[in-house]
Protein backbone atom coordinates (compact mmCIF):
# COMPACT_ATOMS: atom_id res chain seq x y z
CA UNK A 1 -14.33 0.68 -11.37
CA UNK A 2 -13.89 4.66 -11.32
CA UNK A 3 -15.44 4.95 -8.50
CA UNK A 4 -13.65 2.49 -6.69
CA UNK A 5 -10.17 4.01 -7.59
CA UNK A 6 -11.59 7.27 -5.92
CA UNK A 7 -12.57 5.77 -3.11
CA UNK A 8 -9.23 4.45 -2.81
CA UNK A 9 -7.37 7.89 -3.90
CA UNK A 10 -9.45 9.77 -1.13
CA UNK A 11 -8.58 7.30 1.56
CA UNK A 12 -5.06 7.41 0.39
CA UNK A 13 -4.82 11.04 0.75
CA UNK A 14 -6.70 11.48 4.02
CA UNK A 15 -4.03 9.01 5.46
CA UNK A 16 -1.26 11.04 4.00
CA UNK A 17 -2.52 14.13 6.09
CA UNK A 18 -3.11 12.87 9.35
CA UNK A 19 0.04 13.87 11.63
CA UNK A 20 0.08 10.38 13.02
CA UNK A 21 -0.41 6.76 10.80
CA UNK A 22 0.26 3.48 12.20
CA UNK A 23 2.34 1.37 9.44
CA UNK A 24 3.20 -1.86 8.97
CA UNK A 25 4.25 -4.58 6.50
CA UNK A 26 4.63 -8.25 6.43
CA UNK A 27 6.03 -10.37 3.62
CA UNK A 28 3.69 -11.56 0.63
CA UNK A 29 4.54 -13.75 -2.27
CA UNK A 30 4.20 -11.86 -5.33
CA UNK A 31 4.12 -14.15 -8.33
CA UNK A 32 4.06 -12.03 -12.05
CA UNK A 33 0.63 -12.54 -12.87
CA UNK A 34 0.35 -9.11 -13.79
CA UNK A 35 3.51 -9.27 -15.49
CA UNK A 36 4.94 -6.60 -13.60
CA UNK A 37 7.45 -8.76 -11.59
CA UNK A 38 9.02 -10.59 -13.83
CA UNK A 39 12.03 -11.78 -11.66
CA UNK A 40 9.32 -12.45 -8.70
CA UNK A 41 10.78 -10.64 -6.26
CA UNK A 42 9.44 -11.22 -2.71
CA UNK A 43 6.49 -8.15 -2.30
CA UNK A 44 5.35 -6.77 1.01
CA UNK A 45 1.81 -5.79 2.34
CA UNK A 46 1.70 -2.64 4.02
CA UNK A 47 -0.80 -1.16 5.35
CA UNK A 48 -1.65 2.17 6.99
CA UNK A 49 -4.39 2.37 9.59
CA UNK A 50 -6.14 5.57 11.40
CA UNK A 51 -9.43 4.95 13.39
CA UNK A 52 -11.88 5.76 10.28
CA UNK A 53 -9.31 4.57 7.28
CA UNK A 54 -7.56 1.60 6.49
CA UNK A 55 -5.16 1.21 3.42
CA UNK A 56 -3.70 -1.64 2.26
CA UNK A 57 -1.34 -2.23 -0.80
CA UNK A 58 1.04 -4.84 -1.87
CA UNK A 59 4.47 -3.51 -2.80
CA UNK A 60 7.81 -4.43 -4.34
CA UNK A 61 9.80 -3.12 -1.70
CA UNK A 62 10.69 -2.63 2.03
CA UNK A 63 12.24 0.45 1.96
CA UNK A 64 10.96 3.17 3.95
CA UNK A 65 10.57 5.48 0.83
CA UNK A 66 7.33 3.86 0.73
CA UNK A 67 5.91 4.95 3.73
CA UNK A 68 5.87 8.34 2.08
CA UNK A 69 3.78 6.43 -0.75
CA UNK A 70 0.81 5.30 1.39
């Protein structure tokens, strides 16, 4: 599992330096199954994409605050 959250962290910051990022998000129903939604508001998937490196998380909000997050 360490290694996996790395692997994650890496591609996460090599995104985060590239000048350009394509970004997008679509809607995605986030229940609370990990109890950290507990009035189930609506989540989105973003995800940021560069040739090599894709990243994908779902988040809580739309706001473009968390394009600086990818």
């Amino acid at each position: 599992m360490r290694q996996r959250r790395d692997a994650v962290t890496e591609a996460q910051h090599y995104i985060q330096q590239q000048p350009t990022v394509g970004v997008d998000e679509t809607g995605f129903q986030q229940r609370n199954g990990d109890g950290q939604n507990a009035t189930k508001t609506s989540g989105w998937l973003w995800v940021a994409v560069r040739p090599l490196i894709q990243s994908f998380q779902v988040i809580l909000s739309r706001a473009i605050a968390v394009i600086n997050h990818l």
